[in-house]
PDB file of N, CA and C in Angstrom:
ATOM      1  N   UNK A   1     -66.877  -5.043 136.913  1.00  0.00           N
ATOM      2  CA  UNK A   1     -66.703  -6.449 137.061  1.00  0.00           C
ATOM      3  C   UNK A   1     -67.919  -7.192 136.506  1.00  0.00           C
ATOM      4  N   UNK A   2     -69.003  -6.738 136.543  1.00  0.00           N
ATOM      5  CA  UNK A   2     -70.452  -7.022 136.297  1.00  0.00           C
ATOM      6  C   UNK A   2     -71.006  -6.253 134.556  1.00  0.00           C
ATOM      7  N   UNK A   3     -71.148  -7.352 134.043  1.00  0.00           N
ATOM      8  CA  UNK A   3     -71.563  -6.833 132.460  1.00  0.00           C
ATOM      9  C   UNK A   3     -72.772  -6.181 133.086  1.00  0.00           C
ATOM     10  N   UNK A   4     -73.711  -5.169 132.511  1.00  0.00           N
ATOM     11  CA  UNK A   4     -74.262  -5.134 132.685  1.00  0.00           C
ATOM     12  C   UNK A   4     -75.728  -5.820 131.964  1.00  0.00           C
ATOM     13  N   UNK A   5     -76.995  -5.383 131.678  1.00  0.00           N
ATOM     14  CA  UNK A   5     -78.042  -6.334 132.359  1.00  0.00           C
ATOM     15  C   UNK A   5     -78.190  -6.320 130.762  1.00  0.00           C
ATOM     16  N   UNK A   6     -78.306  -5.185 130.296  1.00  0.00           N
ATOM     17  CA  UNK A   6     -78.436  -4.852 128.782  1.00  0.00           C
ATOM     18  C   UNK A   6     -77.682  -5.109 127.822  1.00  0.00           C
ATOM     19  N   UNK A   7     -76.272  -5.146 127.902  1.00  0.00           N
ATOM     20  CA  UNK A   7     -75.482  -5.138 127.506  1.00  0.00           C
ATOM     21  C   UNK A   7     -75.212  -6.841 127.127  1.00  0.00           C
ATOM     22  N   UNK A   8     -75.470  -7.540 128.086  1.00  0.00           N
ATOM     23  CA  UNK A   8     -75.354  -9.134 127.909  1.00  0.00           C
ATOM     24  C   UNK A   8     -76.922  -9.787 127.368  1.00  0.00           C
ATOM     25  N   UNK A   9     -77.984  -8.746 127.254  1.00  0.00           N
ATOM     26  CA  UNK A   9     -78.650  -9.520 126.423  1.00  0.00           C
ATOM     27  C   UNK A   9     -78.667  -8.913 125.173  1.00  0.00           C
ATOM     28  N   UNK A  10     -78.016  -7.931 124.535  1.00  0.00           N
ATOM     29  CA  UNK A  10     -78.079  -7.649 122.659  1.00  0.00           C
ATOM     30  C   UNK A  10     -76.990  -8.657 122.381  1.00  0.00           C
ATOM     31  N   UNK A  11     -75.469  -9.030 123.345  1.00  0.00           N
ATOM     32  CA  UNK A  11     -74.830  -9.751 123.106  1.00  0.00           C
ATOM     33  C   UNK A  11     -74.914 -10.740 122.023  1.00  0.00           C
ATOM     34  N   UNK A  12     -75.276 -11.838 121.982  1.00  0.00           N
ATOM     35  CA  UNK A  12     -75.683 -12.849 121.459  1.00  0.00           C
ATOM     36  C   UNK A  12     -76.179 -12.103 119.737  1.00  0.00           C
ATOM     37  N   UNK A  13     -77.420 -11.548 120.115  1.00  0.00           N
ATOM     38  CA  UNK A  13     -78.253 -11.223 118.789  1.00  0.00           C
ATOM     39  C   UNK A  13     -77.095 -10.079 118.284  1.00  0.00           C
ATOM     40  N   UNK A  14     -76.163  -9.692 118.072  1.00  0.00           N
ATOM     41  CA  UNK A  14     -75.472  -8.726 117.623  1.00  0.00           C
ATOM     42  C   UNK A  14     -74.118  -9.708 117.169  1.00  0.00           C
ATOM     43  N   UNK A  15     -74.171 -10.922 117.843  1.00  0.00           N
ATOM     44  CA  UNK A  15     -72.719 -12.069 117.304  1.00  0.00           C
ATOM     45  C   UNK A  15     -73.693 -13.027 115.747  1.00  0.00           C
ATOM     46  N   UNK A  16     -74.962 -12.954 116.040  1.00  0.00           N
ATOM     47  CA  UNK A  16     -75.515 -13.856 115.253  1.00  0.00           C
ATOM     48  C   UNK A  16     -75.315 -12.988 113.901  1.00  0.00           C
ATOM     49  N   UNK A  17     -75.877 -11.934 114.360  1.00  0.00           N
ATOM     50  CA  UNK A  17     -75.611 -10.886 112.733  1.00  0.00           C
ATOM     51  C   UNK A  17     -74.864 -10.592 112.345  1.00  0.00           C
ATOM     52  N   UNK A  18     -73.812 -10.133 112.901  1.00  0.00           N
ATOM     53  CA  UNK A  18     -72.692 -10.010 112.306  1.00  0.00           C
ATOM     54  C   UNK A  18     -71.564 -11.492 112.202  1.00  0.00           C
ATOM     55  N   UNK A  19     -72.174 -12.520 112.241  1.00  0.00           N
ATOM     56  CA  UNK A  19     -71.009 -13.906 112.422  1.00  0.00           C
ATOM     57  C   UNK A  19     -70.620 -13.934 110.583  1.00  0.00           C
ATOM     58  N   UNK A  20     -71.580 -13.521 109.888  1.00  0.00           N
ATOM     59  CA  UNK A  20     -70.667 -13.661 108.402  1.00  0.00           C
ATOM     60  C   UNK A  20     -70.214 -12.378 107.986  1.00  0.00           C
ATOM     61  N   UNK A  21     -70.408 -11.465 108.587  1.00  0.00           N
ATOM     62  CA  UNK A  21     -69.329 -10.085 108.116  1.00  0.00           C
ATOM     63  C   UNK A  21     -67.917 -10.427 109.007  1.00  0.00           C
ATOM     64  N   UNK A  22     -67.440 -11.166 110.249  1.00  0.00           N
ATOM     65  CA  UNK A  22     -66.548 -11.214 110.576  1.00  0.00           C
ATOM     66  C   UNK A  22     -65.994 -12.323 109.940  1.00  0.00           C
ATOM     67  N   UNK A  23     -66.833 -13.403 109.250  1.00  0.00           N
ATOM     68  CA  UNK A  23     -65.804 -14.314 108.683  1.00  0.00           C
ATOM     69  C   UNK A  23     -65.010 -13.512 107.337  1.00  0.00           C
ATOM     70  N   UNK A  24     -65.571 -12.893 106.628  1.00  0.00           N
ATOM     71  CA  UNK A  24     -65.441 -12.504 105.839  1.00  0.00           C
ATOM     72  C   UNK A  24     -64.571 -11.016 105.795  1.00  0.00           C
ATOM     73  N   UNK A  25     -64.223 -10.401 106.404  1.00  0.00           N
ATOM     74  CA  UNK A  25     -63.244 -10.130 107.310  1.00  0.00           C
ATOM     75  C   UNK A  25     -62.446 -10.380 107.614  1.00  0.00           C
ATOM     76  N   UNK A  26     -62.316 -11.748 108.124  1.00  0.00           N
ATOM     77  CA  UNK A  26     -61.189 -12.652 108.734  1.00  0.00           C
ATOM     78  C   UNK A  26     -60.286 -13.112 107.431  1.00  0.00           C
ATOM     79  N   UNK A  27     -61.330 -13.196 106.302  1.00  0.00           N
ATOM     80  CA  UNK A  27     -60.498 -14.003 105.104  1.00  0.00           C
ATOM     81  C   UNK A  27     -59.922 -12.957 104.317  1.00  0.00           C
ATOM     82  N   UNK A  28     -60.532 -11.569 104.634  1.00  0.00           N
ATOM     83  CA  UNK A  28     -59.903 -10.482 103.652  1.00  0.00           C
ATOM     84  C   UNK A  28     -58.473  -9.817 104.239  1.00  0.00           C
ATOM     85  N   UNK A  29     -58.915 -10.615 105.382  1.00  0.00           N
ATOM     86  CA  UNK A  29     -57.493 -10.143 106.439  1.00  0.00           C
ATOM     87  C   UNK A  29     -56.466 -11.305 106.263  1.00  0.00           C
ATOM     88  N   UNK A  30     -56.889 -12.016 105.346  1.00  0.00           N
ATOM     89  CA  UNK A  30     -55.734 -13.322 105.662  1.00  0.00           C
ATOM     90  C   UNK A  30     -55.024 -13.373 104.087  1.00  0.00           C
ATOM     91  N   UNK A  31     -56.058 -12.845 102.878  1.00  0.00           N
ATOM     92  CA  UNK A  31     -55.786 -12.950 101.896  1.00  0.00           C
ATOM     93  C   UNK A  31     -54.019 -12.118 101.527  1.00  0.00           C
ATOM     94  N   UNK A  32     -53.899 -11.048 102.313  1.00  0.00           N
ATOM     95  CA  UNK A  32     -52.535 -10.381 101.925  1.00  0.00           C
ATOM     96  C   UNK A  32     -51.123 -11.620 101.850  1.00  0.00           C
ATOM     97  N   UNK A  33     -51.368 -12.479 102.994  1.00  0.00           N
ATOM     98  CA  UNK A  33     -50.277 -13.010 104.236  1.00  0.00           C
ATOM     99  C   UNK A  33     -50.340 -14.285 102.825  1.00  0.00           C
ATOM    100  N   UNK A  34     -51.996 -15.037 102.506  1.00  0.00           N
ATOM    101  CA  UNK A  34     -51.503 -16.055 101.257  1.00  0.00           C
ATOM    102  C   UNK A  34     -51.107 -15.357 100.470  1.00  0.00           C
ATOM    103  N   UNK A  35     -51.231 -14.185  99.537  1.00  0.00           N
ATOM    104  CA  UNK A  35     -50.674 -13.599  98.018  1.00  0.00           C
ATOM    105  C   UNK A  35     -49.173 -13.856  98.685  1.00  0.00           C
ATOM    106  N   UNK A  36     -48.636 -13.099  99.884  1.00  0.00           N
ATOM    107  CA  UNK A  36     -47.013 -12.767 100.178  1.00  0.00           C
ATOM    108  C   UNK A  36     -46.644 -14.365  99.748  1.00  0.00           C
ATOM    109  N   UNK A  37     -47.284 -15.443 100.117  1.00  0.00           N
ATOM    110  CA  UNK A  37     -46.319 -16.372 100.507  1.00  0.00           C
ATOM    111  C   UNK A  37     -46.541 -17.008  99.184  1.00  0.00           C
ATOM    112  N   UNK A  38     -47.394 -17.587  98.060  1.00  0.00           N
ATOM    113  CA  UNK A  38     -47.564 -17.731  96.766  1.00  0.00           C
ATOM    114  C   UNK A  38     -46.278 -17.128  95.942  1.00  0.00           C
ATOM    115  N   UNK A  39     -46.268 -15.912  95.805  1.00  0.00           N
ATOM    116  CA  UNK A  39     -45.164 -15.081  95.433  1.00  0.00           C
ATOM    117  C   UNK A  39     -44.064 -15.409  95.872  1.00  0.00           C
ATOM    118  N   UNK A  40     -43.425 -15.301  97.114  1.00  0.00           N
ATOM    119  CA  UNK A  40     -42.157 -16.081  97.673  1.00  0.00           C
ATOM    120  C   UNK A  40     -41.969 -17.189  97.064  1.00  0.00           C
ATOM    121  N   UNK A  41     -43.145 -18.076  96.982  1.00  0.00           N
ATOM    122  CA  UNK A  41     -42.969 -19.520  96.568  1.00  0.00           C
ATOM    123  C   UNK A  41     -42.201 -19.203  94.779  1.00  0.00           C
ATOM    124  N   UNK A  42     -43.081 -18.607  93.836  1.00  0.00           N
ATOM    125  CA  UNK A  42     -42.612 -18.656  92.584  1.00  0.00           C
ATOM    126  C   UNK A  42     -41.222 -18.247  92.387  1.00  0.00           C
ATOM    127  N   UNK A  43     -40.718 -16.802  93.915  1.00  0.00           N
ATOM    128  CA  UNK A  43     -39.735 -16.157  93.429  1.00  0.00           C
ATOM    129  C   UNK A  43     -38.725 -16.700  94.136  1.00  0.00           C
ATOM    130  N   UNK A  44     -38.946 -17.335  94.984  1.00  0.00           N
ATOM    131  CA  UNK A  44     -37.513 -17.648  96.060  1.00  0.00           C
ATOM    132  C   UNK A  44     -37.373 -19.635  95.717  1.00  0.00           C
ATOM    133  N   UNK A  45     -38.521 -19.848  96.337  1.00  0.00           N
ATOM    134  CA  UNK A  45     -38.664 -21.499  96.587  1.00  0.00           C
ATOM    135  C   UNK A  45     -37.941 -22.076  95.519  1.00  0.00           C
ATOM    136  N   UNK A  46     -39.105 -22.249  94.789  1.00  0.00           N
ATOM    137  CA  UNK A  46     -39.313 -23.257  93.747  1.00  0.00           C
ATOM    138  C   UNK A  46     -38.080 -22.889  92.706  1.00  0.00           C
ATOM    139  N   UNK A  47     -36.982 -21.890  92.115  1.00  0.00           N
ATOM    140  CA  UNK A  47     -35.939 -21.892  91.421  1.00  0.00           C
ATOM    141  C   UNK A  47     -34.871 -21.952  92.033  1.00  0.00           C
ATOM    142  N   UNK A  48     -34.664 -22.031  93.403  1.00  0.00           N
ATOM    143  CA  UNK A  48     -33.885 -22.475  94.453  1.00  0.00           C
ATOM    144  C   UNK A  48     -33.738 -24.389  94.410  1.00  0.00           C
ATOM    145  N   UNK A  49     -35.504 -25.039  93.943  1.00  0.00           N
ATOM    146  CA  UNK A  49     -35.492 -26.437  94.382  1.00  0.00           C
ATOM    147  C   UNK A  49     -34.682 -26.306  92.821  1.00  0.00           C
ATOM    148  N   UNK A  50     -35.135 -25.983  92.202  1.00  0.00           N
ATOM    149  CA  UNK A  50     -34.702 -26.562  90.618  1.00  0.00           C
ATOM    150  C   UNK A  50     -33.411 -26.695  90.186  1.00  0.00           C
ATOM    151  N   UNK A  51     -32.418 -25.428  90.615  1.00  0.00           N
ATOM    152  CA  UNK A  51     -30.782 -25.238  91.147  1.00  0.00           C
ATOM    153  C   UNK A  51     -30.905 -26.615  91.781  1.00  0.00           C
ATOM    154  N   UNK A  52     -31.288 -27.165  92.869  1.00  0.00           N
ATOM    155  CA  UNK A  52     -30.854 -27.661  93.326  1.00  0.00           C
ATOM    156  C   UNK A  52     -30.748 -29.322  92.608  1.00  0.00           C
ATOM    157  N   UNK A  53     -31.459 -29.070  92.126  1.00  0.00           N
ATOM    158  CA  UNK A  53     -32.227 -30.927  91.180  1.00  0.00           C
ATOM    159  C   UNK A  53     -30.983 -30.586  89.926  1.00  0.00           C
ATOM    160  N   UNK A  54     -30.879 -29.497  89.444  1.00  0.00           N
ATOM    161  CA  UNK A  54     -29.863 -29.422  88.404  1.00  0.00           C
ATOM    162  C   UNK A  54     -28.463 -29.855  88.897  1.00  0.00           C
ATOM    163  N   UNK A  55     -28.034 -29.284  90.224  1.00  0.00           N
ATOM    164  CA  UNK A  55     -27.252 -29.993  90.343  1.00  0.00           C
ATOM    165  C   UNK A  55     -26.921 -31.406  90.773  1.00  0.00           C
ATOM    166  N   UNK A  56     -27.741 -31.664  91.209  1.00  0.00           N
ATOM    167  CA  UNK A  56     -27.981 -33.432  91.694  1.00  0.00           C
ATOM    168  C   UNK A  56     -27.568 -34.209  90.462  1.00  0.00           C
ATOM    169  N   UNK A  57     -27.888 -33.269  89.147  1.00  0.00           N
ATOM    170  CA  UNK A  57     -28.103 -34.381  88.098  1.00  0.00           C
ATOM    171  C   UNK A  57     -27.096 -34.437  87.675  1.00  0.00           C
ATOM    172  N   UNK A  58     -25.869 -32.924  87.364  1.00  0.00           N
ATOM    173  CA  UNK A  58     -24.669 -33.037  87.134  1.00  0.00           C
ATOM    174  C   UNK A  58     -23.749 -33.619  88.099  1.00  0.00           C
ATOM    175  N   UNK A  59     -23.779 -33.670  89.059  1.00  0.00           N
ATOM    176  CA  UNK A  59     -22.938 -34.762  90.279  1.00  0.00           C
ATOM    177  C   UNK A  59     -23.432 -35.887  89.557  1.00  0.00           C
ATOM    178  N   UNK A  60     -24.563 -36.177  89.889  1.00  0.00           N
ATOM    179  CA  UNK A  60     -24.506 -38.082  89.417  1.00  0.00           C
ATOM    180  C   UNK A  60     -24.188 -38.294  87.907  1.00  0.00           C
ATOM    181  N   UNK A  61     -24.225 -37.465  87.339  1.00  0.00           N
ATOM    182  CA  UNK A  61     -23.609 -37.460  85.584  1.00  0.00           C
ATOM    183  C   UNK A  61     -21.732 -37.501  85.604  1.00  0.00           C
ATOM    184  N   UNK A  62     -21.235 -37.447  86.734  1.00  0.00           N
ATOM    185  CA  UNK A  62     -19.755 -37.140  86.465  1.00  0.00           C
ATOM    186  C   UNK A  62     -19.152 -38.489  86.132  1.00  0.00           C
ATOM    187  N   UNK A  63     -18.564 -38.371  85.083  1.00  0.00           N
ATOM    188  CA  UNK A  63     -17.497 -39.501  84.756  1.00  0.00           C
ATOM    189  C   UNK A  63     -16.102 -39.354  84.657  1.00  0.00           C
ATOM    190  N   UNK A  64     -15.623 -40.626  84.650  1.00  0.00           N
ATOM    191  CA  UNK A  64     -14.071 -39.933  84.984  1.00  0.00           C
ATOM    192  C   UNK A  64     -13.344 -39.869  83.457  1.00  0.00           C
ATOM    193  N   UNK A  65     -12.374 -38.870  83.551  1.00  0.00           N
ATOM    194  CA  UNK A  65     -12.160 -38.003  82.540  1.00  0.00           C
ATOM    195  C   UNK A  65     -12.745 -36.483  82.033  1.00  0.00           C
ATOM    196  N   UNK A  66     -13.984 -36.257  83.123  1.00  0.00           N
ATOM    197  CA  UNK A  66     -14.469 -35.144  82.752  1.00  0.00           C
ATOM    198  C   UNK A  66     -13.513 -33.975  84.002  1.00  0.00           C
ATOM    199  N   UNK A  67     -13.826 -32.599  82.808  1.00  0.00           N
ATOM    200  CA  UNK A  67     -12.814 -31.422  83.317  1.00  0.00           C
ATOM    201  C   UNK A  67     -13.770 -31.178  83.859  1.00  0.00           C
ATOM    202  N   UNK A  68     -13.649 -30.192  85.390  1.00  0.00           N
ATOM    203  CA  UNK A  68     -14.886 -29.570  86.095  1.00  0.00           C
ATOM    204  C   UNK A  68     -13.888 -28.713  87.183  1.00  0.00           C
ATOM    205  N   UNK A  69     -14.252 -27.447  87.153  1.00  0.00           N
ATOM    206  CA  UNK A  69     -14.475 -26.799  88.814  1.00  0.00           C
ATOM    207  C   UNK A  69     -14.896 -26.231  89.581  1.00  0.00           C
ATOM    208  N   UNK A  70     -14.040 -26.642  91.072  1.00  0.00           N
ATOM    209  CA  UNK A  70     -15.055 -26.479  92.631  1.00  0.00           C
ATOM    210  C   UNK A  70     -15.328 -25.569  93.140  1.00  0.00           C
ATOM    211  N   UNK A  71     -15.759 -25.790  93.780  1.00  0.00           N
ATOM    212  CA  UNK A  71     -16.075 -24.550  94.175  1.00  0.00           C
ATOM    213  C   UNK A  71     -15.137 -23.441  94.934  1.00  0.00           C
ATOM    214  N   UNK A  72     -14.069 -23.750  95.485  1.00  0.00           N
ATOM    215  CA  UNK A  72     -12.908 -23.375  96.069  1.00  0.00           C
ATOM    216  C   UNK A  72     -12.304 -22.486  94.631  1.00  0.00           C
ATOM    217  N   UNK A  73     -12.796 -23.038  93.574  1.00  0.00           N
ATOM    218  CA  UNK A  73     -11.836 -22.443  92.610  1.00  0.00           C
ATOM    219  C   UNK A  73     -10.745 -23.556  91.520  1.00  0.00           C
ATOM    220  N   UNK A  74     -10.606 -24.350  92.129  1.00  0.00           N
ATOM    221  CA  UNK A  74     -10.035 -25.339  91.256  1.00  0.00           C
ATOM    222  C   UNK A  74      -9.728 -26.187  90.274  1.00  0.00           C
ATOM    223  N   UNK A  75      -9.552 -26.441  89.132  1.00  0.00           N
ATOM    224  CA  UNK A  75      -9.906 -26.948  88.125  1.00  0.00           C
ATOM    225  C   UNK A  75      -8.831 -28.125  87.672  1.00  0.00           C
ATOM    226  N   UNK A  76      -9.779 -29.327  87.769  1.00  0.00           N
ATOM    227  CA  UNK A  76      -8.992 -30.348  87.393  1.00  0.00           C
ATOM    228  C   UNK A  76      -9.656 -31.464  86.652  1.00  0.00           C
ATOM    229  N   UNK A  77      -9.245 -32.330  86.356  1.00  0.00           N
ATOM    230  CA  UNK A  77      -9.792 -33.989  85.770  1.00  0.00           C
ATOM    231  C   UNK A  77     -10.121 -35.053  86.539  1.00  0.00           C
ATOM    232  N   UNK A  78     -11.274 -35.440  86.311  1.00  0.00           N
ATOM    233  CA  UNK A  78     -11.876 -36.457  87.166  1.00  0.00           C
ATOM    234  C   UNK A  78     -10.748 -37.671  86.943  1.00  0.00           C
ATOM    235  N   UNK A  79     -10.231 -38.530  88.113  1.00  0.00           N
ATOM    236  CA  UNK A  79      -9.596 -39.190  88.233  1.00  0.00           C
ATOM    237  C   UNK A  79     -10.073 -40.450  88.774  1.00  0.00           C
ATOM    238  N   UNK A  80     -11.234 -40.755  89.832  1.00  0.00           N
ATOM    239  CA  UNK A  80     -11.623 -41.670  90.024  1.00  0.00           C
ATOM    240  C   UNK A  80     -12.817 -40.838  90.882  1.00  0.00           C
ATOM    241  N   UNK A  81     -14.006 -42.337  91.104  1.00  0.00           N
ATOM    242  CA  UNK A  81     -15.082 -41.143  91.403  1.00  0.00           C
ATOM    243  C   UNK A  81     -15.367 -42.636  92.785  1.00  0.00           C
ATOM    244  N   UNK A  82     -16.275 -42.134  93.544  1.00  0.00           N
ATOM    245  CA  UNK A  82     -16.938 -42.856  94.990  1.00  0.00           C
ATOM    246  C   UNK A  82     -17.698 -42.469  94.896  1.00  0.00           C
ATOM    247  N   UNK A  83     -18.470 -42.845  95.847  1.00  0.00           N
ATOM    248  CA  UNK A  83     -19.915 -42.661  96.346  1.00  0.00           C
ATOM    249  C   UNK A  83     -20.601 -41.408  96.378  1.00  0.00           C
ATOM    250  N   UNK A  84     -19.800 -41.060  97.185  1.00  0.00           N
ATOM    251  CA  UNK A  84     -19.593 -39.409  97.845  1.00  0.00           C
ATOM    252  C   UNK A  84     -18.445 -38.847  97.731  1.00  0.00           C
ATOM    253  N   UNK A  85     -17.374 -39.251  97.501  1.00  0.00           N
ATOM    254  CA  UNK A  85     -16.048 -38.644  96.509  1.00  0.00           C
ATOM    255  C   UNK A  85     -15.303 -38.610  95.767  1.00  0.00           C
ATOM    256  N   UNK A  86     -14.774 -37.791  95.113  1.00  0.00           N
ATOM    257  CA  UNK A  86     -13.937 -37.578  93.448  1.00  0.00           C
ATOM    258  C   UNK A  86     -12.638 -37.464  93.388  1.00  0.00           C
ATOM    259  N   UNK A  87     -11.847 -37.795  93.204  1.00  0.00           N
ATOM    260  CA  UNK A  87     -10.319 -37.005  92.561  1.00  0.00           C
ATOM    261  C   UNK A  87      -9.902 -36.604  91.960  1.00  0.00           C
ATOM    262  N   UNK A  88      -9.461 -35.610  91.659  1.00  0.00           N
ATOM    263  CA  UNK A  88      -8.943 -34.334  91.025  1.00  0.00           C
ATOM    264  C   UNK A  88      -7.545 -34.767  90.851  1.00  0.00           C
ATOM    265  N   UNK A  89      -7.454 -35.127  89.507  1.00  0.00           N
ATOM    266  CA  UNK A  89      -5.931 -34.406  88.815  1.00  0.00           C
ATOM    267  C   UNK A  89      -5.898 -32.968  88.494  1.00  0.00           C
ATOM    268  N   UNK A  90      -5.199 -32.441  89.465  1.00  0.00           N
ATOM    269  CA  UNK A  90      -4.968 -30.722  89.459  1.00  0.00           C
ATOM    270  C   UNK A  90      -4.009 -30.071  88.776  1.00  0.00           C
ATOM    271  N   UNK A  91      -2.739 -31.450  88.359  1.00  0.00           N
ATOM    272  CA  UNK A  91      -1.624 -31.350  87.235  1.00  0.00           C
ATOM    273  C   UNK A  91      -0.979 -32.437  87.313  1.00  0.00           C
ATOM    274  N   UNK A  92      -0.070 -33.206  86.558  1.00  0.00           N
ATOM    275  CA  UNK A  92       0.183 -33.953  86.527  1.00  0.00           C
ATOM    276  C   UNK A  92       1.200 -34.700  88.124  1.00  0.00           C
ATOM    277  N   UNK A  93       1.000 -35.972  88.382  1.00  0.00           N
ATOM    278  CA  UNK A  93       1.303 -35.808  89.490  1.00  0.00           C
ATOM    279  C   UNK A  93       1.182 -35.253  90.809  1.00  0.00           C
ATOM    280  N   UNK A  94      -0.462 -34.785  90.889  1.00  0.00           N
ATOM    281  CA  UNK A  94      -0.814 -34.295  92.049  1.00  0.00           C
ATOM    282  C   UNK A  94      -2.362 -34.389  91.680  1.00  0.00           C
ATOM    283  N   UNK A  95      -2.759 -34.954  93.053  1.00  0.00           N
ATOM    284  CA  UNK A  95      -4.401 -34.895  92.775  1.00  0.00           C
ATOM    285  C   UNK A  95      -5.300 -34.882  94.439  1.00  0.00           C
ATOM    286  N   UNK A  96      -5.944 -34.449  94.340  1.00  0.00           N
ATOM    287  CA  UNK A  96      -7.094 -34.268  95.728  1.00  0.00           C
ATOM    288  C   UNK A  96      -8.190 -34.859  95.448  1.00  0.00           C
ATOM    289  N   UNK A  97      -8.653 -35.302  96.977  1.00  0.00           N
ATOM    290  CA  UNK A  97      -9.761 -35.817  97.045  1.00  0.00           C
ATOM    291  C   UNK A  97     -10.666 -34.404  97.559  1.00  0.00           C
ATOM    292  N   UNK A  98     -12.083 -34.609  96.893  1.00  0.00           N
ATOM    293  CA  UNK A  98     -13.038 -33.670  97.558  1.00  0.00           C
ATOM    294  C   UNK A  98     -14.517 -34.473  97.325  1.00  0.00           C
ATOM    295  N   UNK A  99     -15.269 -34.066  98.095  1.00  0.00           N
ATOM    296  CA  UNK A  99     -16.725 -34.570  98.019  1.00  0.00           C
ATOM    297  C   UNK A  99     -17.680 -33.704  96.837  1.00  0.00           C
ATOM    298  N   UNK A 100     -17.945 -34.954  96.467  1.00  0.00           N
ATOM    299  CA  UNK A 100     -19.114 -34.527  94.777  1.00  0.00           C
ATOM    300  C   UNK A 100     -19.717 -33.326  95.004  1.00  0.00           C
ATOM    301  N   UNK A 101     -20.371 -32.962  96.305  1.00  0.00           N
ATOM    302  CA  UNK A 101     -21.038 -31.501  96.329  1.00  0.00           C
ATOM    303  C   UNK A 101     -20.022 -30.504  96.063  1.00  0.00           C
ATOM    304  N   UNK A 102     -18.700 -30.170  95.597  1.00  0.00           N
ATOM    305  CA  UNK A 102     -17.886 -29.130  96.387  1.00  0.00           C
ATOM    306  C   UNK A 102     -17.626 -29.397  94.398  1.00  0.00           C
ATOM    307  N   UNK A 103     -17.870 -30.029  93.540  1.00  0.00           N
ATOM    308  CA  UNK A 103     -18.092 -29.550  92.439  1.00  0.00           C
ATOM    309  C   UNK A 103     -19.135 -28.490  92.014  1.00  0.00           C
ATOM    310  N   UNK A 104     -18.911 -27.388  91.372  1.00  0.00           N
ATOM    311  CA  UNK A 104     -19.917 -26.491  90.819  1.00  0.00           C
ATOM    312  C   UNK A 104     -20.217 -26.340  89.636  1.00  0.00           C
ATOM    313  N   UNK A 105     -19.562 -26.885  88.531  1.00  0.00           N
ATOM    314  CA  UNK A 105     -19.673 -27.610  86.828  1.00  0.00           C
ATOM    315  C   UNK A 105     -18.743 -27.976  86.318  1.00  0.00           C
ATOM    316  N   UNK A 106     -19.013 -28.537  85.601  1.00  0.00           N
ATOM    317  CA  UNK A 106     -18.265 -29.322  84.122  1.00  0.00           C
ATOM    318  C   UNK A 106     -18.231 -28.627  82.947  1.00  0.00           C
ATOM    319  N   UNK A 107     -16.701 -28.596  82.740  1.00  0.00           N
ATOM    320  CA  UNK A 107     -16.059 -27.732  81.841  1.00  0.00           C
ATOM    321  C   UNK A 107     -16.331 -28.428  80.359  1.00  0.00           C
ATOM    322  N   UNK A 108     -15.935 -28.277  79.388  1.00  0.00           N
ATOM    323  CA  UNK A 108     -16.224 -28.703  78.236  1.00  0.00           C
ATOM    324  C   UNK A 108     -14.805 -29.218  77.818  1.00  0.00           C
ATOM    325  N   UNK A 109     -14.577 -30.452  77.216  1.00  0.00           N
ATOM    326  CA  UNK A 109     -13.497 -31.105  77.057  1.00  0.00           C
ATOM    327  C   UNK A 109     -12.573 -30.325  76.455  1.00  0.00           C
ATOM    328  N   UNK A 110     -11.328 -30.221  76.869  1.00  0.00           N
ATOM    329  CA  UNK A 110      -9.753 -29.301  76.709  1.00  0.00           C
ATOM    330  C   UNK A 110     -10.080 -28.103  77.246  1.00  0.00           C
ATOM    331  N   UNK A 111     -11.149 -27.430  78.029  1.00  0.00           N
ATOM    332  CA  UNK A 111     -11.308 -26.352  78.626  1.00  0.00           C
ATOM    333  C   UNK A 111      -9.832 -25.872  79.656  1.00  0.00           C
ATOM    334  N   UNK A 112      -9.183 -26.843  80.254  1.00  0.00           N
ATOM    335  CA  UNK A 112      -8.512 -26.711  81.145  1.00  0.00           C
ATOM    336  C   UNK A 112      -6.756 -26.648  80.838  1.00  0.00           C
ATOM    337  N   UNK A 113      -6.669 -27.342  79.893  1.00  0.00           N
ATOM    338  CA  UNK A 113      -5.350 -27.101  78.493  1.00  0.00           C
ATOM    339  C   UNK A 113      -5.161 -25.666  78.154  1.00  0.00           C
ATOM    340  N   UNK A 114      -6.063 -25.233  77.648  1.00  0.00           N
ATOM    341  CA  UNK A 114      -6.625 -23.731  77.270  1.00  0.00           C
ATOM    342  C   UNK A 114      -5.836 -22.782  78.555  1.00  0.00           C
ATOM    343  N   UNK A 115      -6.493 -23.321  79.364  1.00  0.00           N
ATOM    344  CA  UNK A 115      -5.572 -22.341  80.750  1.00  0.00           C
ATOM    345  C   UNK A 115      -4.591 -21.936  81.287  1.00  0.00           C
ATOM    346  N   UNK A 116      -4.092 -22.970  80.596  1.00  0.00           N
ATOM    347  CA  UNK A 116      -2.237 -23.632  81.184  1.00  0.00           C
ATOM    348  C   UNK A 116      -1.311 -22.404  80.481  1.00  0.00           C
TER     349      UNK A 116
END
């Protein structure tokens, strides 16, 4: 329960000397945990944000008349566009509404003729 008498006085003079081998230590111990997460960043993050900005740009690029499909699988002609949603001519005389995210690209004009 009782440090003893010796023991609590090298204390101190044994933290003073060694206080920059443990910082230094501390940072060689920390350096693994930044490389892991640097790396994650180049390999996971950051081409994840860029997907994501790419598509932002093709949603707000949609005009009507353009061929595109969703992600469900669907492929039709922009018919009228909102804020936050599109309509799909899916064939003549039939068309759905879906929200701009649930597009996944734009086909290249008569892509969808081609199919028929």
């Amino acid at each position: 329960m009782f440090i003893s008498s010796a023991f609590a006085q090298t204390a101190p003079a044994a933290a003073v000397a060694g206080g920059s081998g443990d910082m230094m230590s501390t940072l060689t111990g920390m350096l693994p945990l930044v490389l892991m997460f640097v790396v994650l960043y180049f390999v996971m993050i950051r081409p994840q944000m860029k997907k994501q900005k790419d598509h932002r740009a093709m949603i707000d690029a949609l005009t009507k008349g353009d061929e595109v499909a969703t992600a469900g699988g669907l492929l039709g002609k922009v018919t009228r566009l909102s804020e936050s949603y599109v309509s799909l001519e899916l064939a003549p005389g039939i068309e759905v509404q879906l929200q701009r995210q649930a597009i996944v690209q734009v086909l290249p004009k008569g892509a969808i003729s081609s199919v028929k």
